[in-house]
PDB file of N, CA and C in Angstrom:
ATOM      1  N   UNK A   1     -10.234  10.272   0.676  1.00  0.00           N
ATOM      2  CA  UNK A   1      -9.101   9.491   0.227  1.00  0.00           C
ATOM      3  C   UNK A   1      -9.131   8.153   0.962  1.00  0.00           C
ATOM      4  N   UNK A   2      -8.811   7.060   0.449  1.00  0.00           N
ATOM      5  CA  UNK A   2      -8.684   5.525   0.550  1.00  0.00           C
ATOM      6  C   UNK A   2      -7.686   5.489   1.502  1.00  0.00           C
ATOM      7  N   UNK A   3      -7.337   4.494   2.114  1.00  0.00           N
ATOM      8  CA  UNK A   3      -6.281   4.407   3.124  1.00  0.00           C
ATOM      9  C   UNK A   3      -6.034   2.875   2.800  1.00  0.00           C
ATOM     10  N   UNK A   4      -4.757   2.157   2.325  1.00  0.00           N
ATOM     11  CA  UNK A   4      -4.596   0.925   2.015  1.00  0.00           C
ATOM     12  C   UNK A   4      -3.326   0.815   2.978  1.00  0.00           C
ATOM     13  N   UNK A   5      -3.062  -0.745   3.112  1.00  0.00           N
ATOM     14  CA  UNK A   5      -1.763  -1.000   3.824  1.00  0.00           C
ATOM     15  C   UNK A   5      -1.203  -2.240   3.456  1.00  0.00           C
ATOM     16  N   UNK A   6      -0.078  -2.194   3.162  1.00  0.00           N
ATOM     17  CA  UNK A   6       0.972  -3.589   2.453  1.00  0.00           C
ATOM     18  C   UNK A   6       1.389  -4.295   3.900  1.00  0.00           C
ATOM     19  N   UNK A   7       1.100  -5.380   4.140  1.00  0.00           N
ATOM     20  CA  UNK A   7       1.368  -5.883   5.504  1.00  0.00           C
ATOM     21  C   UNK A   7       1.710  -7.487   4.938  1.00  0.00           C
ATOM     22  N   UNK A   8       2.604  -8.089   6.137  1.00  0.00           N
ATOM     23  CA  UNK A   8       3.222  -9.271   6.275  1.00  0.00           C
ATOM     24  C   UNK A   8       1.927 -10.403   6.247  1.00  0.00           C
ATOM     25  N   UNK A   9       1.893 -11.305   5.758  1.00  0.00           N
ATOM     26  CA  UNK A   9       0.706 -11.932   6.260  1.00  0.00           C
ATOM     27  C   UNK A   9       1.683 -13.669   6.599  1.00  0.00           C
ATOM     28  N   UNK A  10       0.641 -14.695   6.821  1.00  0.00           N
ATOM     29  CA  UNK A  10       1.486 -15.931   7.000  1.00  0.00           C
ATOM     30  C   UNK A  10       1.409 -16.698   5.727  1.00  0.00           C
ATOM     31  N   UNK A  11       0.832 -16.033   4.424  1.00  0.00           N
ATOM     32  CA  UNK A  11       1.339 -16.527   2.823  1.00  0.00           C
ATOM     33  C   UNK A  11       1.716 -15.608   2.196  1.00  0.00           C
ATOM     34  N   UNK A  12       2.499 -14.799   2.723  1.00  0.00           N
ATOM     35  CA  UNK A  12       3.427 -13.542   1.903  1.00  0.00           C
ATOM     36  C   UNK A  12       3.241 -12.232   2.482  1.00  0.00           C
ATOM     37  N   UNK A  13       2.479 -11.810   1.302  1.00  0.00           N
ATOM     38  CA  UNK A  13       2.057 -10.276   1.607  1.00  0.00           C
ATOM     39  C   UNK A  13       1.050  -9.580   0.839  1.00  0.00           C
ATOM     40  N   UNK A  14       0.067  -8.900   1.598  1.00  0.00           N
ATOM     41  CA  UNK A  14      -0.958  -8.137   1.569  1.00  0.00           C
ATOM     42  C   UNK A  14      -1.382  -7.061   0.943  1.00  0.00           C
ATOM     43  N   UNK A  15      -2.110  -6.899   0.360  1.00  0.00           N
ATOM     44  CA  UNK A  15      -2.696  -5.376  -0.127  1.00  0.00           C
ATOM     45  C   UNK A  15      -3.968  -5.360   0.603  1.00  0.00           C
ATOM     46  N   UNK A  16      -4.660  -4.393   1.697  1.00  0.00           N
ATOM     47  CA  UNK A  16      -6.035  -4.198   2.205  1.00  0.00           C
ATOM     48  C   UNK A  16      -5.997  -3.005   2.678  1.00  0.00           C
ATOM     49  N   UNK A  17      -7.014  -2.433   1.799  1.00  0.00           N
ATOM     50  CA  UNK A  17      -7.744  -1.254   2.168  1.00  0.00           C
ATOM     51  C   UNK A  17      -8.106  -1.727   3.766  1.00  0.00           C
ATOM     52  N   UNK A  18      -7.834   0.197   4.120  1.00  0.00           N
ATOM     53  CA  UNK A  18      -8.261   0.435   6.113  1.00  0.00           C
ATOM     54  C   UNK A  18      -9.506  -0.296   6.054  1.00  0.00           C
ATOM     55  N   UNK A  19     -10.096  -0.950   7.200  1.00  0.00           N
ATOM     56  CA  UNK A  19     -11.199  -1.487   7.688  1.00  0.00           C
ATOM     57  C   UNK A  19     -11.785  -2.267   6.987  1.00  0.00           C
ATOM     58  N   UNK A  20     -11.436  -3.088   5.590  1.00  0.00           N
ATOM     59  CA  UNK A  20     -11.299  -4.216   5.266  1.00  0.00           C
ATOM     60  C   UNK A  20     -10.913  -5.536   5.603  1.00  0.00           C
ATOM     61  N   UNK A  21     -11.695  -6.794   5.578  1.00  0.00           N
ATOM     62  CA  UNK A  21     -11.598  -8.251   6.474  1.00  0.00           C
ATOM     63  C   UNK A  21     -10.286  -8.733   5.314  1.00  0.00           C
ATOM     64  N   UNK A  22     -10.789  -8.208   3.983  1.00  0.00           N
ATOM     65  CA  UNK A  22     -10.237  -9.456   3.040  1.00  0.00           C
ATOM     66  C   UNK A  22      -9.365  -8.443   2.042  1.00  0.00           C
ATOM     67  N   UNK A  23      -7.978  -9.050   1.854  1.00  0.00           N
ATOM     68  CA  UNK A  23      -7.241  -8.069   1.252  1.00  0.00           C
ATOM     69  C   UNK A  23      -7.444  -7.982   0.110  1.00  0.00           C
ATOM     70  N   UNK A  24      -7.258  -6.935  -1.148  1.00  0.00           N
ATOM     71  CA  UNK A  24      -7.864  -6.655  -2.300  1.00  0.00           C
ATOM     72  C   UNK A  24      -6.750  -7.181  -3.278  1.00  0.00           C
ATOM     73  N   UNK A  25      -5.047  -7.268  -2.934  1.00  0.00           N
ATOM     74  CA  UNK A  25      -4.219  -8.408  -3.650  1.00  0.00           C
ATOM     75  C   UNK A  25      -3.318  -8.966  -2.460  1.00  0.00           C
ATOM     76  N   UNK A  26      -2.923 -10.113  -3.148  1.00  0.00           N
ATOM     77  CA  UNK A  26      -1.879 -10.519  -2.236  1.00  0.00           C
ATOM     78  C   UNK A  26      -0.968 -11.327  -3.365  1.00  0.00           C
ATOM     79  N   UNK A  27       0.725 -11.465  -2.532  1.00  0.00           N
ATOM     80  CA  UNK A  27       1.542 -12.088  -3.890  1.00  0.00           C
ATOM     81  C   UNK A  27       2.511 -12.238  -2.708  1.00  0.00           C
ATOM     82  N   UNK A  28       3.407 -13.341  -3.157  1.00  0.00           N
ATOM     83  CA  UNK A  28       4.484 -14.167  -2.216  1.00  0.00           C
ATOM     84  C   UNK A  28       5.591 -13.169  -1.806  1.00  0.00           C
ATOM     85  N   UNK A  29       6.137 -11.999  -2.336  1.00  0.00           N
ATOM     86  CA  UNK A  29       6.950 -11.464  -1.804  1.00  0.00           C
ATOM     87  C   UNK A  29       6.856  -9.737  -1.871  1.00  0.00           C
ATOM     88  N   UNK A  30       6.921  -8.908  -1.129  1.00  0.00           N
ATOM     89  CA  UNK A  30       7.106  -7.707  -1.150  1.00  0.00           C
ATOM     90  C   UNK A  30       7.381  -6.645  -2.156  1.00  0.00           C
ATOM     91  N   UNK A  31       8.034  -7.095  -2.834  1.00  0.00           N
ATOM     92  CA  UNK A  31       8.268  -6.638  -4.693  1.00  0.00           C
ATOM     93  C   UNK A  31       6.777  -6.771  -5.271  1.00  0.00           C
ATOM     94  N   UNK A  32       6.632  -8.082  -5.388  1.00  0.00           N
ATOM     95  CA  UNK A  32       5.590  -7.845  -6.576  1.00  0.00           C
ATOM     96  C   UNK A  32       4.238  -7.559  -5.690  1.00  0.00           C
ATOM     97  N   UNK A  33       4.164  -7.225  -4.321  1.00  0.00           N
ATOM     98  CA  UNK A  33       3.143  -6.512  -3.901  1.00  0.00           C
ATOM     99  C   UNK A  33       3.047  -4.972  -4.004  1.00  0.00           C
ATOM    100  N   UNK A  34       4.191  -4.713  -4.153  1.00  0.00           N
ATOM    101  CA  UNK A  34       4.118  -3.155  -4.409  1.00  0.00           C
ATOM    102  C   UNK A  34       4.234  -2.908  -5.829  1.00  0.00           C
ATOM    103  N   UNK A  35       4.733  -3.719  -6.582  1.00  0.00           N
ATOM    104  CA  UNK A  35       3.583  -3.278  -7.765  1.00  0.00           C
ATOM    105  C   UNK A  35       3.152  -3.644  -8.289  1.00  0.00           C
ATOM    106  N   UNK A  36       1.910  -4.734  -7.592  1.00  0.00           N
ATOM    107  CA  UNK A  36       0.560  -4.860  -7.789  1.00  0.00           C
ATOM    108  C   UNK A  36      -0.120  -3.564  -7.341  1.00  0.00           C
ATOM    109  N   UNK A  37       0.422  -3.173  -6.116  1.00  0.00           N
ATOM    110  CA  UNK A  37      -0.261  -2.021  -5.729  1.00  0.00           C
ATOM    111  C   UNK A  37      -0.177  -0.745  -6.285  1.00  0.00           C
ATOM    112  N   UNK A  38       0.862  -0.092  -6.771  1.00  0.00           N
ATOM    113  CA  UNK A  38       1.401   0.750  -7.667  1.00  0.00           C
ATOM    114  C   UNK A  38       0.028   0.659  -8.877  1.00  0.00           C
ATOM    115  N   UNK A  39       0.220  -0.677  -9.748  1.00  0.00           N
ATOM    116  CA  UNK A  39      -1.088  -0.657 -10.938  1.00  0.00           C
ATOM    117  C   UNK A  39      -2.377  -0.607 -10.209  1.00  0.00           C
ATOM    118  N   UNK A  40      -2.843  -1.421  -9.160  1.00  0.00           N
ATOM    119  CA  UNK A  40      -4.402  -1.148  -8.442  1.00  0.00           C
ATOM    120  C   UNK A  40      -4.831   0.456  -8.053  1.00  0.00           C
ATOM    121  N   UNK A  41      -3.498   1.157  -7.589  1.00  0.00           N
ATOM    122  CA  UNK A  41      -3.838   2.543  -7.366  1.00  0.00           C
ATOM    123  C   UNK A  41      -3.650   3.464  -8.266  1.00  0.00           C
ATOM    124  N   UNK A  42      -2.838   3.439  -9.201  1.00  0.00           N
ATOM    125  CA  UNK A  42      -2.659   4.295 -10.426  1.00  0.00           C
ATOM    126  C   UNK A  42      -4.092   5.043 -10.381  1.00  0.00           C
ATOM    127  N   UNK A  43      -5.697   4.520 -10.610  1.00  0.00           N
ATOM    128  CA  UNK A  43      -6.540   5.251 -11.051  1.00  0.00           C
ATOM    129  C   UNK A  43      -7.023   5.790  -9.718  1.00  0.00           C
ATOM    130  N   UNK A  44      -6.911   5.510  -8.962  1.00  0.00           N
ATOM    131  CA  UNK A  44      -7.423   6.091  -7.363  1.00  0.00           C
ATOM    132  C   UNK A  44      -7.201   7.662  -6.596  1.00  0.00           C
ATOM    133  N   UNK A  45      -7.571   7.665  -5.514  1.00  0.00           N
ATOM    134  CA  UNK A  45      -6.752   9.009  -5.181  1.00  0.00           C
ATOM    135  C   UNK A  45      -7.131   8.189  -3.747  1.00  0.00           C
ATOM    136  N   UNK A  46      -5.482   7.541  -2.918  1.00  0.00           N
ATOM    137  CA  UNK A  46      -5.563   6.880  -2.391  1.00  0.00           C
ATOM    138  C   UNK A  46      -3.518   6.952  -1.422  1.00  0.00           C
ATOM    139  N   UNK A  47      -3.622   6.598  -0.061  1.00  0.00           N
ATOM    140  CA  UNK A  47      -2.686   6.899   0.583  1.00  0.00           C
ATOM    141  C   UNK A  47      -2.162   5.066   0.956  1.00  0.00           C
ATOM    142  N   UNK A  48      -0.828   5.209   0.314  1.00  0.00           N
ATOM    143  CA  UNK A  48      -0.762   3.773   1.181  1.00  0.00           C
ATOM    144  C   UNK A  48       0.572   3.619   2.182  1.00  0.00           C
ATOM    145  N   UNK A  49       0.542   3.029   2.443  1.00  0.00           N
ATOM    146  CA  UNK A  49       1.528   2.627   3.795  1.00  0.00           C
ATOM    147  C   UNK A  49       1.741   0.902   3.597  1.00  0.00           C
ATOM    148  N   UNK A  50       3.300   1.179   3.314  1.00  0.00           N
ATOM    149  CA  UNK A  50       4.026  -0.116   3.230  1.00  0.00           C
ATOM    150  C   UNK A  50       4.585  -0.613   4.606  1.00  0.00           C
ATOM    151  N   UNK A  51       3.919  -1.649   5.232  1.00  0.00           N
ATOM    152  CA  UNK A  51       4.933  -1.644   6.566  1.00  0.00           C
ATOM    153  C   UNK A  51       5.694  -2.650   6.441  1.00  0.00           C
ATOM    154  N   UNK A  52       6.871  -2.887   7.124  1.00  0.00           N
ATOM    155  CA  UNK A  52       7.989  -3.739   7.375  1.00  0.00           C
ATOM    156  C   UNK A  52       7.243  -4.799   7.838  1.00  0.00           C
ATOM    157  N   UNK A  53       8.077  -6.135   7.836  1.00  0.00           N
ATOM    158  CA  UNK A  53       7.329  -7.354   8.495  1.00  0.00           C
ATOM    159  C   UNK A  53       7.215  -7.177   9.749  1.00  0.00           C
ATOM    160  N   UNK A  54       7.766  -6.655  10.668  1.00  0.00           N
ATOM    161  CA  UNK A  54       8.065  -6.607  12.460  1.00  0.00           C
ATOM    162  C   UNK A  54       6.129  -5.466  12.661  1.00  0.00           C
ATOM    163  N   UNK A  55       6.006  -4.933  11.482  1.00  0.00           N
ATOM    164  CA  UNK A  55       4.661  -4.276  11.509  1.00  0.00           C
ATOM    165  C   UNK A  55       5.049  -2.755  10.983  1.00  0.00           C
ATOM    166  N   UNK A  56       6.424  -2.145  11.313  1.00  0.00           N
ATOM    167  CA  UNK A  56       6.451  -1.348  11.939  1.00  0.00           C
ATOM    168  C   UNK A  56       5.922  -0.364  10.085  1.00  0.00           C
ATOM    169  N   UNK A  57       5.632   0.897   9.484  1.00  0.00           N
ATOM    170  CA  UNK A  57       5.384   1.384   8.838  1.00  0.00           C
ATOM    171  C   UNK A  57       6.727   1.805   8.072  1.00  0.00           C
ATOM    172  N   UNK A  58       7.022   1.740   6.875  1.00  0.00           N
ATOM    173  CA  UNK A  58       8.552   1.967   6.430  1.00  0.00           C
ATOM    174  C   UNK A  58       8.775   3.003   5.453  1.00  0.00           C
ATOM    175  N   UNK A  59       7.363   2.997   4.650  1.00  0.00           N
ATOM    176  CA  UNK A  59       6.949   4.446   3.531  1.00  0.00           C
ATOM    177  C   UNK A  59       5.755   4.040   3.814  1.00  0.00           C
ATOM    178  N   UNK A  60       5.504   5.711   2.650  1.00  0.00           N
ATOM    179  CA  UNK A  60       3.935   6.578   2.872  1.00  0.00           C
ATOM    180  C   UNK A  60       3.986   7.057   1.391  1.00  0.00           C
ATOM    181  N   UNK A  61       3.107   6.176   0.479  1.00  0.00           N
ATOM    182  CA  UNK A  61       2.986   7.021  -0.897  1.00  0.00           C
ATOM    183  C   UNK A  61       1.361   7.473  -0.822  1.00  0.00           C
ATOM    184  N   UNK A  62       1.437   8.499  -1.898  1.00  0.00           N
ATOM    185  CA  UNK A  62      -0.047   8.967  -2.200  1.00  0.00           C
ATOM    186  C   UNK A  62      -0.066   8.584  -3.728  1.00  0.00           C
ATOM    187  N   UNK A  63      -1.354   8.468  -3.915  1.00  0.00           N
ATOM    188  CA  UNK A  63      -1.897   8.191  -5.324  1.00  0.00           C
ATOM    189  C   UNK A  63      -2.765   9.143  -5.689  1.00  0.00           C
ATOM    190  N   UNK A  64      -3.451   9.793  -6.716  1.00  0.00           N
ATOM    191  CA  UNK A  64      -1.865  10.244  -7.699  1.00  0.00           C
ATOM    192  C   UNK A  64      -0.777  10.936  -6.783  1.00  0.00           C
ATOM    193  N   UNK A  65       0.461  10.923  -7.764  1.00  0.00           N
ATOM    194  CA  UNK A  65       1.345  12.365  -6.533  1.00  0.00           C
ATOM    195  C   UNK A  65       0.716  13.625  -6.717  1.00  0.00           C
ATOM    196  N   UNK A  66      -0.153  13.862  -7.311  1.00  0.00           N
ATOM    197  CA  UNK A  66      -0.412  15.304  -7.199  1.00  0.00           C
ATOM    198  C   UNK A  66      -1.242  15.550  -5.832  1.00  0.00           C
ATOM    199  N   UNK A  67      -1.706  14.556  -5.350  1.00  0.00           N
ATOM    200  CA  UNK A  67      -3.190  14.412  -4.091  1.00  0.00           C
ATOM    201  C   UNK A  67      -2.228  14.616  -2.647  1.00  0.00           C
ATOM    202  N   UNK A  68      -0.732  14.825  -3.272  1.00  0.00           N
ATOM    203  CA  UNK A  68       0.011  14.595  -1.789  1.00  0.00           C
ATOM    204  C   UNK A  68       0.054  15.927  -0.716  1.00  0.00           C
ATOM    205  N   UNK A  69      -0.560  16.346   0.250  1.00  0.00           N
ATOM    206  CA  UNK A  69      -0.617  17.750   0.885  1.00  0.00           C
ATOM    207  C   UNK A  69       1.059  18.121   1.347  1.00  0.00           C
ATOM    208  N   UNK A  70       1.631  16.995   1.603  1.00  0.00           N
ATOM    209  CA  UNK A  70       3.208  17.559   1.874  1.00  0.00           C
ATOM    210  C   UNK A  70       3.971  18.116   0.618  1.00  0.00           C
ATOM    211  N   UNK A  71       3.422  17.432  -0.444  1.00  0.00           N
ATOM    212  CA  UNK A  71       4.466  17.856  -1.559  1.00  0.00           C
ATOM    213  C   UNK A  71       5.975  17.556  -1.187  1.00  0.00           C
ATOM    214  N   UNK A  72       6.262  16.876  -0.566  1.00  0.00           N
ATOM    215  CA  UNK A  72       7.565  16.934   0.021  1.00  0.00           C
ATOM    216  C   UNK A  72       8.205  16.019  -1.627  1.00  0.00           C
ATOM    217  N   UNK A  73       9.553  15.914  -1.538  1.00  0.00           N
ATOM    218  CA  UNK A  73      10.466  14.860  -2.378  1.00  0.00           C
ATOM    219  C   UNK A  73      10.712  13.916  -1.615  1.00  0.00           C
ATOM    220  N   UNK A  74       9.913  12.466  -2.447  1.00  0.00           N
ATOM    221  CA  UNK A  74      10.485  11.269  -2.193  1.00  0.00           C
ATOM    222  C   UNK A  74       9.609  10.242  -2.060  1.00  0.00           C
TER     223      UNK A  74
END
């Protein structure tokens, strides 16, 4: 499974896969980065992590939901 992360950058905000230099989207505000990311992962089987601007991590989705081992709601 892929490991991506939505992060603050100093022209908006980020989409980059773990251990990637160069992010795979980026877009001016937090909304339309998450779903850019939402459509980029739809076909994947892939974990992402949205973090807050301060860095800190704020959600944890999996792609598809079926790939999720918690199964939890939410």
């Amino acid at each position: 499974m892929d490991n991506y992360h939505i992060t603050k950058t100093d022209l908006g905000w980020a989409l980059t896969k773990q251990g990637a230099t160069k992010a795979s989207k980026s877009a001016p505000t937090k909304a339309e980065i998450v779903a850019l990311a939402s459509a980029f992962l739809a076909d994947k089987t892939a974990s992402l992590k949205i973090h807050k601007e301060d860095g800190t991590i704020q959600e944890e989705r999996t792609y598809p939901r079926s790939a999720d081992p918690a199964q939890t709601v939410g």
